[in-house]
PDB file of N, CA and C in Angstrom:
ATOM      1  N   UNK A   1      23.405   6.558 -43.086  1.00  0.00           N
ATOM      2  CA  UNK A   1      24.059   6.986 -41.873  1.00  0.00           C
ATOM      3  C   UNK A   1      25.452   7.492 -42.244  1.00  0.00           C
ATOM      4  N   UNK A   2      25.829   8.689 -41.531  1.00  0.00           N
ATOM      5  CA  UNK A   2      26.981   9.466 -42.043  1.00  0.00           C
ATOM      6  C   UNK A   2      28.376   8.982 -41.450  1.00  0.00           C
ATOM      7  N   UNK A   3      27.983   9.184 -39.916  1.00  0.00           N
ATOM      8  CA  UNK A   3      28.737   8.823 -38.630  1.00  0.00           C
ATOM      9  C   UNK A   3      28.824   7.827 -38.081  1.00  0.00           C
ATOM     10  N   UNK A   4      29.940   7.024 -37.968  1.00  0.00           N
ATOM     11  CA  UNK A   4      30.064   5.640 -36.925  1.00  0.00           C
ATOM     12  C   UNK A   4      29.564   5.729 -35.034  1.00  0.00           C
ATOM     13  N   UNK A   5      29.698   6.981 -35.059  1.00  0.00           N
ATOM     14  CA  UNK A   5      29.442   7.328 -33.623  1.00  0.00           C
ATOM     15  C   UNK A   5      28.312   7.967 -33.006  1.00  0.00           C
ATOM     16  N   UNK A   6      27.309   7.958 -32.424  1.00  0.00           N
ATOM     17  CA  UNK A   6      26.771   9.228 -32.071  1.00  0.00           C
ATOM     18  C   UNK A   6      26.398   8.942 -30.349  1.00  0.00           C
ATOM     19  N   UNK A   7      26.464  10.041 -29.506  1.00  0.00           N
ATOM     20  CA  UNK A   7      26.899  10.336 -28.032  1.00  0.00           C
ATOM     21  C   UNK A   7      24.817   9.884 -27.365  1.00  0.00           C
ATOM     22  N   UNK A   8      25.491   9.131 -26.200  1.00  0.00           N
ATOM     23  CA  UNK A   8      24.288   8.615 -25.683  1.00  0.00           C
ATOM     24  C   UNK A   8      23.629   9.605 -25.069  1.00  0.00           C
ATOM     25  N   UNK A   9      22.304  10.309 -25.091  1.00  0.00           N
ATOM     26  CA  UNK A   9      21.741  11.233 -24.310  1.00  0.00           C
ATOM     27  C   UNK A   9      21.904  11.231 -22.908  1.00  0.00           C
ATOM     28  N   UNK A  10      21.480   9.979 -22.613  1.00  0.00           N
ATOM     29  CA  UNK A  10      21.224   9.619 -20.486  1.00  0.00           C
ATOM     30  C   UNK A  10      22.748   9.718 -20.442  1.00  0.00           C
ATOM     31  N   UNK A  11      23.665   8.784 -20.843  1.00  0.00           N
ATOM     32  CA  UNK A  11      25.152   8.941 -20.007  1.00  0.00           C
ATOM     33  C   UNK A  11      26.078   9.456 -20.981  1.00  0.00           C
ATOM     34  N   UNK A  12      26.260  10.212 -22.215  1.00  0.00           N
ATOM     35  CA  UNK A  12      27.243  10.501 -22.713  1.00  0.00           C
ATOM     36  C   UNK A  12      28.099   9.433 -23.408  1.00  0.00           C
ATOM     37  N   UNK A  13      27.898   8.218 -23.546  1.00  0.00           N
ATOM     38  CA  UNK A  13      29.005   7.115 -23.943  1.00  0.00           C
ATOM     39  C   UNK A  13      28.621   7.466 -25.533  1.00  0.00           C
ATOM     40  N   UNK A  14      29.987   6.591 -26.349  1.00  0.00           N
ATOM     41  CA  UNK A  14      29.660   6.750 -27.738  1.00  0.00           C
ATOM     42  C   UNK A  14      29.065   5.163 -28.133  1.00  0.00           C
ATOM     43  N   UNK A  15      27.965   5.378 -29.265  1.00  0.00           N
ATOM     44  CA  UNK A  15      27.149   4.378 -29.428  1.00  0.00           C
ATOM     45  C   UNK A  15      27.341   4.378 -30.974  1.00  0.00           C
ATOM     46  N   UNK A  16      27.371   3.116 -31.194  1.00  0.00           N
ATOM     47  CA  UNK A  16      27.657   3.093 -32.928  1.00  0.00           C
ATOM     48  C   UNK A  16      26.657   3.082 -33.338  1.00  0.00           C
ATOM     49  N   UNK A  17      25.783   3.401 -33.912  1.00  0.00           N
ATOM     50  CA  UNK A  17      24.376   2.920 -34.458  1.00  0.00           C
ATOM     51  C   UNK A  17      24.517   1.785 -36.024  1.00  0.00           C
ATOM     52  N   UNK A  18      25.477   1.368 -36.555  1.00  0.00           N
ATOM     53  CA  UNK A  18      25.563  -0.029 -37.182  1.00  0.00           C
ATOM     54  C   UNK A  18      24.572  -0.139 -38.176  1.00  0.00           C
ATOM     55  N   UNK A  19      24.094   1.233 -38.382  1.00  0.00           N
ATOM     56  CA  UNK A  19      22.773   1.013 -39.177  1.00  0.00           C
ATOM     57  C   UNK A  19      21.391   1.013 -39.261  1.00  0.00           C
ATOM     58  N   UNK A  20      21.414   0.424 -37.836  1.00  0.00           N
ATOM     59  CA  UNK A  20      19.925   0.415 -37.313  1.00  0.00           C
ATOM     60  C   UNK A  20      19.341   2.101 -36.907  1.00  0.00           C
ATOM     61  N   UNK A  21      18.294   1.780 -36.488  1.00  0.00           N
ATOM     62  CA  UNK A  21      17.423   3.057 -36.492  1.00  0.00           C
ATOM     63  C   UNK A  21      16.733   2.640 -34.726  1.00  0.00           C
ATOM     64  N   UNK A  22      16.921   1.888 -34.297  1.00  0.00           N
ATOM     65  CA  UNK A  22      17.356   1.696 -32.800  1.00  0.00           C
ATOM     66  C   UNK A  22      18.734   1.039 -32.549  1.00  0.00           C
ATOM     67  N   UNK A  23      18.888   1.691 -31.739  1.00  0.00           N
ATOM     68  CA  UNK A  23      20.185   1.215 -30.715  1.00  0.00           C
ATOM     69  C   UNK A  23      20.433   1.497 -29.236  1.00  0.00           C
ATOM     70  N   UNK A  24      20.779   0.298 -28.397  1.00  0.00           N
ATOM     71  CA  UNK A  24      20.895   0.351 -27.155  1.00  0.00           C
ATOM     72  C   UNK A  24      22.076   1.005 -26.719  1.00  0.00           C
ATOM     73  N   UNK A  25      22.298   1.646 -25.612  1.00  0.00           N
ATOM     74  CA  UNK A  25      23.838   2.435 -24.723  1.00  0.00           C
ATOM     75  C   UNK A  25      23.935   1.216 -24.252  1.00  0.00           C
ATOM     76  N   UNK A  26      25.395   0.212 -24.752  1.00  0.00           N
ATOM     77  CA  UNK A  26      25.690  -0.832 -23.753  1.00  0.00           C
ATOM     78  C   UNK A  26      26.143  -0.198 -22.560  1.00  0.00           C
ATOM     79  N   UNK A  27      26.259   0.418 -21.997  1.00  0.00           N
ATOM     80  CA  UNK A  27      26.185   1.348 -20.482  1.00  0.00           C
ATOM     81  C   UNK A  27      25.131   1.240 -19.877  1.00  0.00           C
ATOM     82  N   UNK A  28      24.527   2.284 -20.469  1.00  0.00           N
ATOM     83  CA  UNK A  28      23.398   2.394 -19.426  1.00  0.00           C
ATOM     84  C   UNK A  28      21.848   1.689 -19.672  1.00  0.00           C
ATOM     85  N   UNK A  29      22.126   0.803 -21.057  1.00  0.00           N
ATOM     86  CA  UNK A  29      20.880   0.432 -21.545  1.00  0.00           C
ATOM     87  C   UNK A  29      19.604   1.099 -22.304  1.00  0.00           C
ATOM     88  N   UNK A  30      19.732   2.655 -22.207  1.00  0.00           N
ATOM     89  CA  UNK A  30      18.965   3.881 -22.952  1.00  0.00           C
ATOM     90  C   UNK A  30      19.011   2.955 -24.388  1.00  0.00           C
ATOM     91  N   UNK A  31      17.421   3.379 -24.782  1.00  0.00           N
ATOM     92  CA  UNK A  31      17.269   2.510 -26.270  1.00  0.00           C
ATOM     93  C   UNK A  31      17.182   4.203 -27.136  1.00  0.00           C
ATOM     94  N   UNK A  32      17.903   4.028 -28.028  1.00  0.00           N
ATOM     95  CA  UNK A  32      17.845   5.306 -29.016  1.00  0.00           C
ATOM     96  C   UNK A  32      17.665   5.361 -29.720  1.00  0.00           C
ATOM     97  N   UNK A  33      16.422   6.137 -30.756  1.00  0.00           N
ATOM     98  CA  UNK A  33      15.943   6.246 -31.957  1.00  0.00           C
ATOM     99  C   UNK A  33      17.095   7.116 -32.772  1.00  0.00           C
ATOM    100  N   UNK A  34      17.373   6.922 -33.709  1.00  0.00           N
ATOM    101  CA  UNK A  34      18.635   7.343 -34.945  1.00  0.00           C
ATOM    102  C   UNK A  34      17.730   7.868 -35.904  1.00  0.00           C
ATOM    103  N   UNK A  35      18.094   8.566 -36.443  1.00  0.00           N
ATOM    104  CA  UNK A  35      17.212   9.507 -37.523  1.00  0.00           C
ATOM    105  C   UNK A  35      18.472   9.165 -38.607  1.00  0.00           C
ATOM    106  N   UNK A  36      18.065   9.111 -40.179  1.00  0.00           N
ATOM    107  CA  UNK A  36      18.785   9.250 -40.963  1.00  0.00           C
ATOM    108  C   UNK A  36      20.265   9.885 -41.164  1.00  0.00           C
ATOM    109  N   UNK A  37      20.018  11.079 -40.732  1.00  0.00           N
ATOM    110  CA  UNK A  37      21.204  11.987 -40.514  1.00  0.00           C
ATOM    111  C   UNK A  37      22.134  11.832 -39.445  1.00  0.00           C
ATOM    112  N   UNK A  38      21.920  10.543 -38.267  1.00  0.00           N
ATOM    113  CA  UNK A  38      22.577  10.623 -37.225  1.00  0.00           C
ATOM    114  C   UNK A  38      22.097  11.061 -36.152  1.00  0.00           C
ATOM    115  N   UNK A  39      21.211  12.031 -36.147  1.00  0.00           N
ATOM    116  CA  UNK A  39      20.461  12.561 -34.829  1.00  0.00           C
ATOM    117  C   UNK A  39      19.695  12.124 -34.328  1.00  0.00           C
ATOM    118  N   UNK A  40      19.643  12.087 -33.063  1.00  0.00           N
ATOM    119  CA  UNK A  40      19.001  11.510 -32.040  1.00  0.00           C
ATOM    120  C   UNK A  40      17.852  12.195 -32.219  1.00  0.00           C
ATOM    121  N   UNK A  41      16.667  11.033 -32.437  1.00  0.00           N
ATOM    122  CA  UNK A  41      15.250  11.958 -32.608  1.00  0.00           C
ATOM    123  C   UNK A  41      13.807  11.296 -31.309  1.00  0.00           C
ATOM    124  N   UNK A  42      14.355  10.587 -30.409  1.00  0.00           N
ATOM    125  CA  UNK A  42      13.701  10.284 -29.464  1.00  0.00           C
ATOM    126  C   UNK A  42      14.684   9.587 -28.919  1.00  0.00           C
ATOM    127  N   UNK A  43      14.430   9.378 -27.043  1.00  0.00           N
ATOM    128  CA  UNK A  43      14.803   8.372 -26.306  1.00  0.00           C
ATOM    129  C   UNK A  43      14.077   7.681 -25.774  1.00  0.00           C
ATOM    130  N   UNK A  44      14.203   6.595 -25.685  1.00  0.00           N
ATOM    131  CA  UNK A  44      13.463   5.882 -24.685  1.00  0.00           C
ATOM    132  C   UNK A  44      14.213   5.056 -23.613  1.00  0.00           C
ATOM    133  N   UNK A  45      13.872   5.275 -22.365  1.00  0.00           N
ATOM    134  CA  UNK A  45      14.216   5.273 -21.268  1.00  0.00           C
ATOM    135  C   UNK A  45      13.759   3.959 -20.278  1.00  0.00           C
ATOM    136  N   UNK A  46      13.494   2.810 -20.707  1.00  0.00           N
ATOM    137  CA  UNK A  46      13.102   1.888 -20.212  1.00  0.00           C
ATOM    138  C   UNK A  46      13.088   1.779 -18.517  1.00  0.00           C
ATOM    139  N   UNK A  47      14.304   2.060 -18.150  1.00  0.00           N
ATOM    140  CA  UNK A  47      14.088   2.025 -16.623  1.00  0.00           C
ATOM    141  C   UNK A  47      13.532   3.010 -16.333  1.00  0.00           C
ATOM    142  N   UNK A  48      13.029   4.341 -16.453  1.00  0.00           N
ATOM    143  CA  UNK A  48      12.562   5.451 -16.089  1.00  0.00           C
ATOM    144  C   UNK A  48      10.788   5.071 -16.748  1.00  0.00           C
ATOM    145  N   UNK A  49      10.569   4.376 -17.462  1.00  0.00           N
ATOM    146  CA  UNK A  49       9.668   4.505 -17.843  1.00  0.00           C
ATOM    147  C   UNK A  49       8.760   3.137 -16.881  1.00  0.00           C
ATOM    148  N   UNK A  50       9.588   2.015 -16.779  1.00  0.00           N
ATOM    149  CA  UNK A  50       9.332   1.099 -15.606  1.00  0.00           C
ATOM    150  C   UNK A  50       9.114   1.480 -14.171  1.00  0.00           C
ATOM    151  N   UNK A  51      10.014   2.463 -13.267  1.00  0.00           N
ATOM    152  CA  UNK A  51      10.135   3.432 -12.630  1.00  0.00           C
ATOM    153  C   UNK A  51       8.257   4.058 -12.187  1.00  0.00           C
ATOM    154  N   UNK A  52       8.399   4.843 -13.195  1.00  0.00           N
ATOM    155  CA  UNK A  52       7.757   5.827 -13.376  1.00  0.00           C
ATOM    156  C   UNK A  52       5.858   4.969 -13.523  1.00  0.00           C
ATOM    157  N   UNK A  53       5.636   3.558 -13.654  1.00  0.00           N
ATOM    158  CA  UNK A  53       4.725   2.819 -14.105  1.00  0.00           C
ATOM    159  C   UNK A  53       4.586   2.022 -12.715  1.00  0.00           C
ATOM    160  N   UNK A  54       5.894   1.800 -11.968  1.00  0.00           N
ATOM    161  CA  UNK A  54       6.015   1.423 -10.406  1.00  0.00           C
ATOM    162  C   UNK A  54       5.384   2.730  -9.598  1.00  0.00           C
ATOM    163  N   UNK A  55       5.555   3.687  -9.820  1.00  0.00           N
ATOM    164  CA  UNK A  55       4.939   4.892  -8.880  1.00  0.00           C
ATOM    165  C   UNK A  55       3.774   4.918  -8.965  1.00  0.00           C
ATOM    166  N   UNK A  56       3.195   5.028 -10.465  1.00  0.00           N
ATOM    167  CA  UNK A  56       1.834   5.273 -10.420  1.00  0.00           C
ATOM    168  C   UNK A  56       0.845   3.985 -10.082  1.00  0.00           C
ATOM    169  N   UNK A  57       1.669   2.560 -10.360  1.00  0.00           N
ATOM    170  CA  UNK A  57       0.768   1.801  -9.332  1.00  0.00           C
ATOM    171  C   UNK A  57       0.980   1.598  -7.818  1.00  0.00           C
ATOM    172  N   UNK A  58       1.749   2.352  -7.508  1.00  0.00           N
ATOM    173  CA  UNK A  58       1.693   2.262  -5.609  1.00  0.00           C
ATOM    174  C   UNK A  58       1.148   3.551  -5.403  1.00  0.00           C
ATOM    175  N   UNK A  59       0.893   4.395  -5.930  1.00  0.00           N
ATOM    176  CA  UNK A  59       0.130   5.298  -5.821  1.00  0.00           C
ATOM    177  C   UNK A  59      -1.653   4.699  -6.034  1.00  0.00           C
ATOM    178  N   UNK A  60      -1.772   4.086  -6.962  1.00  0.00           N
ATOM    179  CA  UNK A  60      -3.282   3.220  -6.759  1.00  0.00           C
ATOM    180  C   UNK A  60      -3.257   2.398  -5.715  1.00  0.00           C
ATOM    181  N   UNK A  61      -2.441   1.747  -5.707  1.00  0.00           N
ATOM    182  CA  UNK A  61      -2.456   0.696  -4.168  1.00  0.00           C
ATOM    183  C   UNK A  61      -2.684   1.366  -2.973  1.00  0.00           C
ATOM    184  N   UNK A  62      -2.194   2.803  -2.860  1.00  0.00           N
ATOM    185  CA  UNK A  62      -2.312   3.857  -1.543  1.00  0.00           C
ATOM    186  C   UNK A  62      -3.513   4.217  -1.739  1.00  0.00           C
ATOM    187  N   UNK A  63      -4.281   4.913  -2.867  1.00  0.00           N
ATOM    188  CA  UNK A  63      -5.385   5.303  -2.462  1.00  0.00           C
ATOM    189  C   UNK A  63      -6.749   4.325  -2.671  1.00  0.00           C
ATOM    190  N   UNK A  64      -6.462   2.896  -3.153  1.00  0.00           N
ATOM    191  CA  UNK A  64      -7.298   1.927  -3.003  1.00  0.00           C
ATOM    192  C   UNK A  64      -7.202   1.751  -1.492  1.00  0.00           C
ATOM    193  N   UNK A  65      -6.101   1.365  -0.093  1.00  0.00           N
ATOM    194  CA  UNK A  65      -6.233   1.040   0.641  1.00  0.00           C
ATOM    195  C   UNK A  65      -6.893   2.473   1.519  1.00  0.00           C
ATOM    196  N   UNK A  66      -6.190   3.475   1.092  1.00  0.00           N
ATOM    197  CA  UNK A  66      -6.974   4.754   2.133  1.00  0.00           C
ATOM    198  C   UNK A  66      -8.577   4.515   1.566  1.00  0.00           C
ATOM    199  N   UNK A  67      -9.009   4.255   0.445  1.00  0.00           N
ATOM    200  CA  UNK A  67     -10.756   3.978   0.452  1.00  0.00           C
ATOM    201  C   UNK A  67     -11.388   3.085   1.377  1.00  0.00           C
ATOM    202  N   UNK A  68     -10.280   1.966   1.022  1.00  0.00           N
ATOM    203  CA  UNK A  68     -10.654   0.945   2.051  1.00  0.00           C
ATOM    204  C   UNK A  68     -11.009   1.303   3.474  1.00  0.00           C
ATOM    205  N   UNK A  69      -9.938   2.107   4.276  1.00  0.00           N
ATOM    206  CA  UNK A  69      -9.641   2.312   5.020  1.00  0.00           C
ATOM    207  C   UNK A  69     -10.761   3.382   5.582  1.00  0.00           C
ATOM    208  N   UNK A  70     -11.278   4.361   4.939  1.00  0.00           N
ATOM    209  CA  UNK A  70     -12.600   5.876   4.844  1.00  0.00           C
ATOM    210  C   UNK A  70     -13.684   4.308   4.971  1.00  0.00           C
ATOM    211  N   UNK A  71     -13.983   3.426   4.206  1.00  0.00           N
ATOM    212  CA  UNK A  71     -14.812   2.724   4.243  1.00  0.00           C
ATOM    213  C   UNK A  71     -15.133   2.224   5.656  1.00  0.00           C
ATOM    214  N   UNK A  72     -14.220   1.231   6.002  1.00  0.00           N
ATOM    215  CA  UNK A  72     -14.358   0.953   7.301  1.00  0.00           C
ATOM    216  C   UNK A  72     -14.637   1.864   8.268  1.00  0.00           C
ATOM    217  N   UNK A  73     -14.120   2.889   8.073  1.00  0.00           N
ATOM    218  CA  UNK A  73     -14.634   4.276   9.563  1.00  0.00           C
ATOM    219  C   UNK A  73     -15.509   3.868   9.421  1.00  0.00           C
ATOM    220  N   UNK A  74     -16.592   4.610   7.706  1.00  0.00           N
ATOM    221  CA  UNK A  74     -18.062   4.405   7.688  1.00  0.00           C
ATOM    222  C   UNK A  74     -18.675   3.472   8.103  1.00  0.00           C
ATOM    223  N   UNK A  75     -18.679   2.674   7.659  1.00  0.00           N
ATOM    224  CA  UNK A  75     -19.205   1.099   8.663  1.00  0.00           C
ATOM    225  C   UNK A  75     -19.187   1.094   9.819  1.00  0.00           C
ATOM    226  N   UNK A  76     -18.217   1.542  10.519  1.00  0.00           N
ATOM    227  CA  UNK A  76     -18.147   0.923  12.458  1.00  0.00           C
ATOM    228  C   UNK A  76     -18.891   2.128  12.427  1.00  0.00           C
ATOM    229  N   UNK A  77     -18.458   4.152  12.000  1.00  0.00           N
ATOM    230  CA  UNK A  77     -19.587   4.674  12.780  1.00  0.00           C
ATOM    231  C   UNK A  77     -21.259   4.261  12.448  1.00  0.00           C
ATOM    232  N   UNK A  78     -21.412   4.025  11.066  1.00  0.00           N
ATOM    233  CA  UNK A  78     -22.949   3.519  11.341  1.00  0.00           C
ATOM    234  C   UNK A  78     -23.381   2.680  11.965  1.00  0.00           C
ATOM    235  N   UNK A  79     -22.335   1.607  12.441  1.00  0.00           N
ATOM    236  CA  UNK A  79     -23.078   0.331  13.393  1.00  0.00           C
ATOM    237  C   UNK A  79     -22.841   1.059  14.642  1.00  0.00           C
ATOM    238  N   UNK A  80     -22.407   1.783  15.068  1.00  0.00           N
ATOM    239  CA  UNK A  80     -22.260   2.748  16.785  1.00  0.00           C
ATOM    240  C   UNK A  80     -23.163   3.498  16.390  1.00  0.00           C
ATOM    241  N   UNK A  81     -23.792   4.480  15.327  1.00  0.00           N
ATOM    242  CA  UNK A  81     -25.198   4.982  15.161  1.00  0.00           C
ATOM    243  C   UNK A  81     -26.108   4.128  15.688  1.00  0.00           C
ATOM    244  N   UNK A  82     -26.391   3.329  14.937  1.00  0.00           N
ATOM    245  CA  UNK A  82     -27.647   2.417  15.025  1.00  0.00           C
ATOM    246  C   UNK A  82     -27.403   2.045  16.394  1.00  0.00           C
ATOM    247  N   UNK A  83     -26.440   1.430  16.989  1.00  0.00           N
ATOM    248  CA  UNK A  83     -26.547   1.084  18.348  1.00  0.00           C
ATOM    249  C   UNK A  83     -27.061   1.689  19.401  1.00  0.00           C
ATOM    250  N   UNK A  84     -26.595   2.647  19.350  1.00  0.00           N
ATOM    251  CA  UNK A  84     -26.838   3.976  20.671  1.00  0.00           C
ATOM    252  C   UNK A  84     -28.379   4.347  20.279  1.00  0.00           C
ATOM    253  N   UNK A  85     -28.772   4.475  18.967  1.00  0.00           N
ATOM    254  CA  UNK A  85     -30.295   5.086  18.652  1.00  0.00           C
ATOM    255  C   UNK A  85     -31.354   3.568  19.640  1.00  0.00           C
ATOM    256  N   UNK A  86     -30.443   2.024  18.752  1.00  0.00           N
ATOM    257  CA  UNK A  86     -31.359   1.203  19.749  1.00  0.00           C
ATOM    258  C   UNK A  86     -31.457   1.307  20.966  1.00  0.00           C
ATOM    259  N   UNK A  87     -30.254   1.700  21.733  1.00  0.00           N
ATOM    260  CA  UNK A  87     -30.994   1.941  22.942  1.00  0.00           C
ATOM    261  C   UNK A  87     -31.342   2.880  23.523  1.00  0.00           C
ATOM    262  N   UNK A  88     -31.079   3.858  23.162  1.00  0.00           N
ATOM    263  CA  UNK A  88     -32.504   5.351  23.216  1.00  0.00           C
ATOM    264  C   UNK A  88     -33.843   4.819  23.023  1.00  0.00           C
ATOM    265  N   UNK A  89     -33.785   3.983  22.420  1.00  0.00           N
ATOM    266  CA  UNK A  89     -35.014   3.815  21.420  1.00  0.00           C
ATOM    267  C   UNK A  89     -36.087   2.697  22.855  1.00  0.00           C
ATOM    268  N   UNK A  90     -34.608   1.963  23.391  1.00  0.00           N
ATOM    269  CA  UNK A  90     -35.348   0.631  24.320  1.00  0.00           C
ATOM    270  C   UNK A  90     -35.963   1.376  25.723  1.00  0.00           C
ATOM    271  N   UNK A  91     -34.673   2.196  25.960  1.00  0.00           N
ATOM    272  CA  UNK A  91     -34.738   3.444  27.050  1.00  0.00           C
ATOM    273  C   UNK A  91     -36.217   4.289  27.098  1.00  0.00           C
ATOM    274  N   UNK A  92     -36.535   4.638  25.829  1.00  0.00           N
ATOM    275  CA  UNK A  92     -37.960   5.373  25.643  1.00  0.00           C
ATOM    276  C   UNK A  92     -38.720   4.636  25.798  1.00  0.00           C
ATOM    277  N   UNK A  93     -38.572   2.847  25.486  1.00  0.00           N
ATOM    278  CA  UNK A  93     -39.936   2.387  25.520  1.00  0.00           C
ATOM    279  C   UNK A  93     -39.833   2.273  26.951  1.00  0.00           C
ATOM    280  N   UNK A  94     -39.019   1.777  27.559  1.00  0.00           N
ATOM    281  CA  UNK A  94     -38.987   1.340  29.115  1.00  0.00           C
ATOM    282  C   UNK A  94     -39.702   2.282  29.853  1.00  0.00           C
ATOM    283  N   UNK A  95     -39.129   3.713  29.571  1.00  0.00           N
ATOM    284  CA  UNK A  95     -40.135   4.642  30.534  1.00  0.00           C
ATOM    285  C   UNK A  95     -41.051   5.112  30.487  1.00  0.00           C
ATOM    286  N   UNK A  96     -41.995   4.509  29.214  1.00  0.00           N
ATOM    287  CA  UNK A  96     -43.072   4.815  28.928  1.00  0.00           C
ATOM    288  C   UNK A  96     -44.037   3.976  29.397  1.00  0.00           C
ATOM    289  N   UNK A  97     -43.537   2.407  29.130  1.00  0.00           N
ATOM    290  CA  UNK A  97     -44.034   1.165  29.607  1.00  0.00           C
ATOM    291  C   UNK A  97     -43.853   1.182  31.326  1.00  0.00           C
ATOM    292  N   UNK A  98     -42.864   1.921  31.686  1.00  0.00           N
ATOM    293  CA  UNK A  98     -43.015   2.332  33.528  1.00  0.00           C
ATOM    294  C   UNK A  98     -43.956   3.563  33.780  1.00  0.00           C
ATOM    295  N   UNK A  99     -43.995   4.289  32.786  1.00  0.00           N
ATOM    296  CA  UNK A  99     -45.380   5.410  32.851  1.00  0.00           C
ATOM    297  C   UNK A  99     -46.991   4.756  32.853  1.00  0.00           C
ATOM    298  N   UNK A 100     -46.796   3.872  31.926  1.00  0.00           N
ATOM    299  CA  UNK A 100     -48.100   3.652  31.740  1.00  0.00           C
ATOM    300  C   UNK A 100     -48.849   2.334  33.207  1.00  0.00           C
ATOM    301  N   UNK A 101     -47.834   1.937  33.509  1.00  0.00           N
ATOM    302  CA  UNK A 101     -48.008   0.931  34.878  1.00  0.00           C
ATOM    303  C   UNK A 101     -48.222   2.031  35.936  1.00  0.00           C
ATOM    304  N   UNK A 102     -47.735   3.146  36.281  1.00  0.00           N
ATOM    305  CA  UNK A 102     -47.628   3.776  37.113  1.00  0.00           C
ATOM    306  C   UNK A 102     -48.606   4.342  37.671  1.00  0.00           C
ATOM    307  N   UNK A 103     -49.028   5.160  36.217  1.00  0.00           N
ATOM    308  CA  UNK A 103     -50.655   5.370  36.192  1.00  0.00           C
ATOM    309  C   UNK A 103     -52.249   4.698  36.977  1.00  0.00           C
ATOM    310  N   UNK A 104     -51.370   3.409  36.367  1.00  0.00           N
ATOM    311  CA  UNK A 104     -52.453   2.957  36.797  1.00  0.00           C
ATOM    312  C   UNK A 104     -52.758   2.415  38.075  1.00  0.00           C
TER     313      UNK A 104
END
């Protein structure tokens, strides 16, 4: 390592890197990969990456409950199907069973 200093990507503060080949921004907490030469050769972003792992599971939680939710329609309209057909169904026999008395 050449430099005592090198500048934090996320906030600009100066970060000593001490040697290591990670180092944290006591600021903002950004963990920073150090390359031999001093240069910053990745960041990692812990809160953005926590963040970003919070979205995409409330985004599953939303479209698990909207399934849920399409589900249940399906259910109540098939039990109001079936209902209304049973009594079409009781309706037909009734006036058939009043046809066939009638007749006679």
């Amino acid at each position: 390592m050449k430099t005592t200093m090198i500048k934090c990507p996320a906030c600009g503060a100066g970060v000593e890197p001490d040697g290591r080949s990670v180092v944290e921004c006591p600021y903002c907490g950004t963990k920073i990969s150090v390359a031999d030469d001093d240069s910053v050769i990745r960041v990692v972003n812990e809160a953005e990456i926590i963040k970003s792992n919070n979205e995409i599971e409330l985004e599953k939680l939303r479209i698990e409950e909207q399934r849920r939710q399409e589900e249940s329609i399906r259910k109540s309209f098939k039990s109001t199907f079936i209902f209304i057909i049973s009594i079409v169904l009781v309706i037909f026999l009734i006036v058939i069973i009043m046809g066939l008395f009638m007749n006679e």
